[in-house]
C-alpha atoms as a PDB file:
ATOM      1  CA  UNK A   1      65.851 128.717 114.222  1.00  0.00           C
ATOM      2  CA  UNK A   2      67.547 127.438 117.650  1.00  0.00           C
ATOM      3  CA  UNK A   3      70.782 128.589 118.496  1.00  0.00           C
ATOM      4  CA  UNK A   4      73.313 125.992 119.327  1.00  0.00           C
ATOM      5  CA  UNK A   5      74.015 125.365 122.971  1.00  0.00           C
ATOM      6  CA  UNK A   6      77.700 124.899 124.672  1.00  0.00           C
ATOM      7  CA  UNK A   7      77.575 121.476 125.710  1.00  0.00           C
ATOM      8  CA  UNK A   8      81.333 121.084 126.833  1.00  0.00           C
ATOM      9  CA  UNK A   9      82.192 120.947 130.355  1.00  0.00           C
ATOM     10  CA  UNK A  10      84.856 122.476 132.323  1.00  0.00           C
ATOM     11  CA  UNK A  11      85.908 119.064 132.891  1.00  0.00           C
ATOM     12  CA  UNK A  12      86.252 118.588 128.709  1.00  0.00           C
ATOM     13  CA  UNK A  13      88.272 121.955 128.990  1.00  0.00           C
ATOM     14  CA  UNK A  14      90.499 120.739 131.393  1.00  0.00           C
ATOM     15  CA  UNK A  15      90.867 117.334 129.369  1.00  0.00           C
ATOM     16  CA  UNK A  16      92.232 119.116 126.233  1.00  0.00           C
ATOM     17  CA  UNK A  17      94.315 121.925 128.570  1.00  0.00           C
ATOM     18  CA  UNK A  18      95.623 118.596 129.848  1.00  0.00           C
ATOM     19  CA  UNK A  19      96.344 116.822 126.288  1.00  0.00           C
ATOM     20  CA  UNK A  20      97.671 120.525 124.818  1.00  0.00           C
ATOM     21  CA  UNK A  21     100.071 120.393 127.999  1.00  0.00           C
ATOM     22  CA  UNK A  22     101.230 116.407 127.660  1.00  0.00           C
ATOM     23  CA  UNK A  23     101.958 117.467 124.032  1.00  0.00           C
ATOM     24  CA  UNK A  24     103.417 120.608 124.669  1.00  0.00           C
ATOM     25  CA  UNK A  25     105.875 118.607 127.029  1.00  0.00           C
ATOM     26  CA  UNK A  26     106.606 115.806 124.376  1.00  0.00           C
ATOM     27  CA  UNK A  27     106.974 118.432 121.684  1.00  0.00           C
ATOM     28  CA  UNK A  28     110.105 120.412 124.440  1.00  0.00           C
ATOM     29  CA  UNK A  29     111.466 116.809 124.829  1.00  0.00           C
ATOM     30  CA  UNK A  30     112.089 115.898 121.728  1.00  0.00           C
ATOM     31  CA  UNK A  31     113.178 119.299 120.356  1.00  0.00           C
ATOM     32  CA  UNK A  32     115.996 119.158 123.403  1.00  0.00           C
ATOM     33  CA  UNK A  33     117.021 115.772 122.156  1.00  0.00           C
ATOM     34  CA  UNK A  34     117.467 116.575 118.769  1.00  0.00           C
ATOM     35  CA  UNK A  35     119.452 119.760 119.740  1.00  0.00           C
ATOM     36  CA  UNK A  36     121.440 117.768 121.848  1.00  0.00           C
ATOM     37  CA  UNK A  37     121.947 114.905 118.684  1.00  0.00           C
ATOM     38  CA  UNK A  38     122.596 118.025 116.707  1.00  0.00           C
ATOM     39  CA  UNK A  39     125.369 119.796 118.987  1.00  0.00           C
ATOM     40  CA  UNK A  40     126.974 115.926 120.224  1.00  0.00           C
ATOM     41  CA  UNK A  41     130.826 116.577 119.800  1.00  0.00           C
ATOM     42  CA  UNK A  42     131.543 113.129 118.680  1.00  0.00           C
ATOM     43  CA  UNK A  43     129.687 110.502 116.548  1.00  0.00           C
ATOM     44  CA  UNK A  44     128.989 108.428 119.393  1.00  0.00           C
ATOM     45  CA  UNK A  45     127.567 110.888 121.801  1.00  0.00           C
ATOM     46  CA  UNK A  46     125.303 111.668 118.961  1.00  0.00           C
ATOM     47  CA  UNK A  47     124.129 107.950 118.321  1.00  0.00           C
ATOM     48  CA  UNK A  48     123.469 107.980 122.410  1.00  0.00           C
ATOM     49  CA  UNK A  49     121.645 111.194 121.913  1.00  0.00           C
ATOM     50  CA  UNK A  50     119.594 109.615 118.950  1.00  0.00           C
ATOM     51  CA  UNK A  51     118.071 106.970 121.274  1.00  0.00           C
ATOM     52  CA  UNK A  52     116.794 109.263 123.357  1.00  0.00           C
ATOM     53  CA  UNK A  53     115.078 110.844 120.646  1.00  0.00           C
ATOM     54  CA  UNK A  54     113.764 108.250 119.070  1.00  0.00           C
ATOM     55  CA  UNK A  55     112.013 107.104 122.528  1.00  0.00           C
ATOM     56  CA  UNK A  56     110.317 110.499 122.561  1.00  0.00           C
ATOM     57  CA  UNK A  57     109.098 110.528 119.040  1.00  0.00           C
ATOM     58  CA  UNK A  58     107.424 107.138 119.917  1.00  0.00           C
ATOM     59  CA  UNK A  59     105.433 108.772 122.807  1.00  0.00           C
ATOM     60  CA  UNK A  60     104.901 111.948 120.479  1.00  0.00           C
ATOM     61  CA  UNK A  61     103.448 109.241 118.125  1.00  0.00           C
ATOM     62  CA  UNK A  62     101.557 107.533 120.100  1.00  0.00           C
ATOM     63  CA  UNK A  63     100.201 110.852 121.987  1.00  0.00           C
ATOM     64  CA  UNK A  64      99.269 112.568 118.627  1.00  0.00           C
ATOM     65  CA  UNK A  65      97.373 109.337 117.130  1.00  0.00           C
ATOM     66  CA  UNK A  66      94.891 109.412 119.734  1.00  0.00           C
ATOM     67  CA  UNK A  67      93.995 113.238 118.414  1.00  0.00           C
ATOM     68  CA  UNK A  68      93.732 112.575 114.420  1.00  0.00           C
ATOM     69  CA  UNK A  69      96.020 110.198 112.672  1.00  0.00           C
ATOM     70  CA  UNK A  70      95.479 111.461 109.632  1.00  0.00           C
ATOM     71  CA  UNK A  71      96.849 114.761 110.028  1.00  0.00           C
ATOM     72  CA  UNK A  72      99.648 113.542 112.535  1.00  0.00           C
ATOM     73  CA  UNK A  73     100.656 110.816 110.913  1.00  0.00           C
ATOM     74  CA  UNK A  74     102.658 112.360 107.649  1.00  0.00           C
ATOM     75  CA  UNK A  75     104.023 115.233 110.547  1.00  0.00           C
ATOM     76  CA  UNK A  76     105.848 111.897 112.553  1.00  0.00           C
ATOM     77  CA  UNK A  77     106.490 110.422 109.397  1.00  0.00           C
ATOM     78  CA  UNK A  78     108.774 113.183 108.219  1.00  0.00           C
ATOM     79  CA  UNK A  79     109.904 113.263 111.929  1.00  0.00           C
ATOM     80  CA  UNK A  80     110.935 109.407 111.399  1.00  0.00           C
ATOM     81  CA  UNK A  81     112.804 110.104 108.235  1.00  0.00           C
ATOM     82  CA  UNK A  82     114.905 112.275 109.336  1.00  0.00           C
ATOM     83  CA  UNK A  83     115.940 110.625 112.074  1.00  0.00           C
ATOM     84  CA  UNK A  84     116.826 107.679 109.929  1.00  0.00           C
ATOM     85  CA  UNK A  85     119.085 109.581 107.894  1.00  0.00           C
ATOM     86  CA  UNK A  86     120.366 110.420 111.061  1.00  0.00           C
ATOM     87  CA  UNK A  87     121.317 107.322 111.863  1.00  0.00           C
ATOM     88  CA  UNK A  88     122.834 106.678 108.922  1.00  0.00           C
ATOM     89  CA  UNK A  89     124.821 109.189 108.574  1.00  0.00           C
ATOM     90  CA  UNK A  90     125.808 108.825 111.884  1.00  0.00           C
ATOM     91  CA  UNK A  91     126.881 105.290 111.057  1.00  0.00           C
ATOM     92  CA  UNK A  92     128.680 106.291 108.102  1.00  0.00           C
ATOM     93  CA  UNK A  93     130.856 107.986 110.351  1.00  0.00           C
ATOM     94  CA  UNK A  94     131.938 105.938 112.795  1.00  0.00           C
ATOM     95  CA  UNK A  95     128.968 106.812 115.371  1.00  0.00           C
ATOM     96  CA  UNK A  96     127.852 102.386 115.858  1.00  0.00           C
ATOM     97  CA  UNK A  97     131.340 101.689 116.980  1.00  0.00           C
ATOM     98  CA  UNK A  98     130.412 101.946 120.118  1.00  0.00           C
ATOM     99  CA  UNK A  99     127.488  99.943 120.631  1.00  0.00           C
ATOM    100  CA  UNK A 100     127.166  96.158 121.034  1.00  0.00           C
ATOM    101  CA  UNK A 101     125.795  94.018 118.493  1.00  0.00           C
ATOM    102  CA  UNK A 102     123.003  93.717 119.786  1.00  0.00           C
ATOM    103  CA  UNK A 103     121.952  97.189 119.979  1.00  0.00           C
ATOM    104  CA  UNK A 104     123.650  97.962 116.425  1.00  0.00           C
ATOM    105  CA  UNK A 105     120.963  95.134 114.942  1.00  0.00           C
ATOM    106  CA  UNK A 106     117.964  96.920 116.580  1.00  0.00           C
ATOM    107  CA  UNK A 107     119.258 100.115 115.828  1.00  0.00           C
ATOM    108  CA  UNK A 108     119.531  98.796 112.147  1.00  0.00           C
ATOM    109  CA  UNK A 109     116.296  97.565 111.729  1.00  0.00           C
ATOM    110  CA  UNK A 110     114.153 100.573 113.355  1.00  0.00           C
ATOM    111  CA  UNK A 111     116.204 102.783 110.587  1.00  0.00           C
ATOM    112  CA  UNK A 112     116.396 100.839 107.665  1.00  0.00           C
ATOM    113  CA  UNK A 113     112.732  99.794 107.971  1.00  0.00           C
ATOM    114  CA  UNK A 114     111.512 102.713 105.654  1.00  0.00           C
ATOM    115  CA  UNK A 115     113.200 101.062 102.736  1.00  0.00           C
ATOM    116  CA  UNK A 116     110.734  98.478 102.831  1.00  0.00           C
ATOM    117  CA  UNK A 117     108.215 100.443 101.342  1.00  0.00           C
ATOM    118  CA  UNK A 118     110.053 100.080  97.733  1.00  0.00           C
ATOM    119  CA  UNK A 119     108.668  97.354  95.817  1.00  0.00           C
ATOM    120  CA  UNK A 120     111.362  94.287  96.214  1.00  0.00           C
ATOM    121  CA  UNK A 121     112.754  95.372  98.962  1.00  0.00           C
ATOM    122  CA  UNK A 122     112.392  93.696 102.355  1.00  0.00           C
ATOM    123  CA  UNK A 123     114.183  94.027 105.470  1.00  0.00           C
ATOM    124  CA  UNK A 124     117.407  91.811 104.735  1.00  0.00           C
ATOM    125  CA  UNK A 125     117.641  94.428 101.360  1.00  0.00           C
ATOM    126  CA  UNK A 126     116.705  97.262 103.380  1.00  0.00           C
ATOM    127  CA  UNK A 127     119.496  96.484 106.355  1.00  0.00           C
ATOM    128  CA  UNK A 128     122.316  96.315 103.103  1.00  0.00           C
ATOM    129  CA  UNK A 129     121.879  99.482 101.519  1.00  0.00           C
ATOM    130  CA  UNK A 130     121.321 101.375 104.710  1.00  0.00           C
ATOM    131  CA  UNK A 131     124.829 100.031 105.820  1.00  0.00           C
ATOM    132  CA  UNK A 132     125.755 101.074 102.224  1.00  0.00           C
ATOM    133  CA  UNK A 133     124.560 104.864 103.315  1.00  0.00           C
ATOM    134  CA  UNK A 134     121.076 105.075 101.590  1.00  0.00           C
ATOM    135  CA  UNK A 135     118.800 105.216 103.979  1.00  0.00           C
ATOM    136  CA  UNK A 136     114.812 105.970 102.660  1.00  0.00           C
ATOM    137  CA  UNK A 137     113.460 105.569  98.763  1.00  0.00           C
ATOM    138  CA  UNK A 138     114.483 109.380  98.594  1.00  0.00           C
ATOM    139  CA  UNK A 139     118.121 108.782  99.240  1.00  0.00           C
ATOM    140  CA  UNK A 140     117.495 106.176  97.311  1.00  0.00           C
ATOM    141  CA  UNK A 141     116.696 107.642  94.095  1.00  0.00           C
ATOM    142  CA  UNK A 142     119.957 109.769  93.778  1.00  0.00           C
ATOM    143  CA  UNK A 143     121.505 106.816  93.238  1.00  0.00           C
ATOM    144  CA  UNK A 144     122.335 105.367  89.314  1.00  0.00           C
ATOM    145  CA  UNK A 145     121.208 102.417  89.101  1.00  0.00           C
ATOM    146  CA  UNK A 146     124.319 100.385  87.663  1.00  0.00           C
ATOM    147  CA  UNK A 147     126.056 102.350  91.194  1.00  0.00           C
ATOM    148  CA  UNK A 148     124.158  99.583  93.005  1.00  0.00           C
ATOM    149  CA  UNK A 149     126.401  97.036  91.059  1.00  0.00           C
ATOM    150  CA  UNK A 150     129.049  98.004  93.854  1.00  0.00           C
ATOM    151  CA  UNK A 151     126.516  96.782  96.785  1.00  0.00           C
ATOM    152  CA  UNK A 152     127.845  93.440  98.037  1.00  0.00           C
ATOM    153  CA  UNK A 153     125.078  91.692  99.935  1.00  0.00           C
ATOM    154  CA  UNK A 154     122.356  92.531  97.739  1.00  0.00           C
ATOM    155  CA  UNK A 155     121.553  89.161  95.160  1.00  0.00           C
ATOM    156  CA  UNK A 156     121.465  89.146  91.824  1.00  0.00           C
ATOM    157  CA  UNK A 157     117.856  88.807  91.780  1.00  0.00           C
ATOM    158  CA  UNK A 158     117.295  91.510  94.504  1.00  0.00           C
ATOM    159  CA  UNK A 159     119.488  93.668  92.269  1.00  0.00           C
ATOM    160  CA  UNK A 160     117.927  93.725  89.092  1.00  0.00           C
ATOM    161  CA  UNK A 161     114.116  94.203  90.626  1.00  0.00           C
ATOM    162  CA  UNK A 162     115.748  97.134  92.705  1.00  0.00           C
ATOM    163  CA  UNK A 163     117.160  97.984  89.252  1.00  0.00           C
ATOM    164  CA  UNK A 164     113.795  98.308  87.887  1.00  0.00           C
ATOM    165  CA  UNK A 165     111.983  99.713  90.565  1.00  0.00           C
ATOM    166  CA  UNK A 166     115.058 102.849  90.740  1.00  0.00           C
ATOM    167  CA  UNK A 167     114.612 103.479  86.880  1.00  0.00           C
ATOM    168  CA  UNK A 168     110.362 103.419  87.390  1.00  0.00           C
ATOM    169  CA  UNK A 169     110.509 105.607  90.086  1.00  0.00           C
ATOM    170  CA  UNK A 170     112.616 107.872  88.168  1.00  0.00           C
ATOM    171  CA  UNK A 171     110.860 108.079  85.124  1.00  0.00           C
ATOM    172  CA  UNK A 172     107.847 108.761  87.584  1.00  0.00           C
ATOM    173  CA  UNK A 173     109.263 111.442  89.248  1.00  0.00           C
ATOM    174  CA  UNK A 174     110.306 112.997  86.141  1.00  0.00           C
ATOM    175  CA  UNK A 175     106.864 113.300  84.585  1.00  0.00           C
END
């Protein structure tokens, strides 16, 4: 029986010290952001705030995906969510106003983008009831489904799949 030899490096030690440091650093970043979001005495120093953040979850991302996507990826995923409902909260108060349209629409579609994974909804749908305060398939579910009745922008056709999709998911989550 051989024992197993250390084959790493001090150069592979000082390649992970360096990775555990870069993510370290992203990991301070982001957490200031958010605190700052968090403490922002107005709506739109908050939405300013929540740019920022979002820039540094994208590096977090990106940084973390090169190390095991598999565990990272639900960790930035719940990251992502949060921020969205972030954002729309932050739009339900007032917190856009500020910005021009074209920043609003990009703004729009990075949040309202995790709607899209409920079946029959794409990104025009997604963009409505985001505006409309729900902003992920969780959010989503708290709502009745004849409440979506009061949506205006969603079609009739639209409406009744989302109808069916609400009341599967539902009666899915309930068993």
């Amino acid at each position: 029986m051989s024992a197993k030899t250390d084959t790493s490096t001090p150069k592979d030690a000082a390649i992970e010290h360096e990775t555990a440091e870069t993510l370290l650093s992203l990991f301070r970043r982001l957490e200031h952001e958010l605190l700052t979001t968090l403490d922002a005495d107005s709506p739109q120093q908050a939405v300013d705030s929540l740019l920022t953040s979002v820039e540094c979850l994208d590096e977090l991302d990106t940084a973390l995906a090169e190390l095991d996507p598999q565990v990272t990826g639900p960790l930035v995923q719940r990251l992502r969510l949060g921020l969205d409902r972030l954002a729309c909260d932050l739009h339900q108060r007032g917190g856009w106003q500020h910005l021009d349209e074209t920043q609003r629409r990009a703004l729009l579609a990075r949040h309202a983008v995790g709607l899209t994974q409920v079946d029959g909804i794409g990104p025009a749908s997604a963009e409505v009831l985001f505006l409309h305060g729900i902003s992920d398939p969780e959010r989503l579910c708290q709502w009745e489904p004849d409440a979506l009745d009061a949506i205006e922008g969603l079609n009739a056709a639209v409406l009744a799949r989302l109808k069916r999709e609400l009341e599967a998911m539902r009666k899915s989550r309930a068993e």
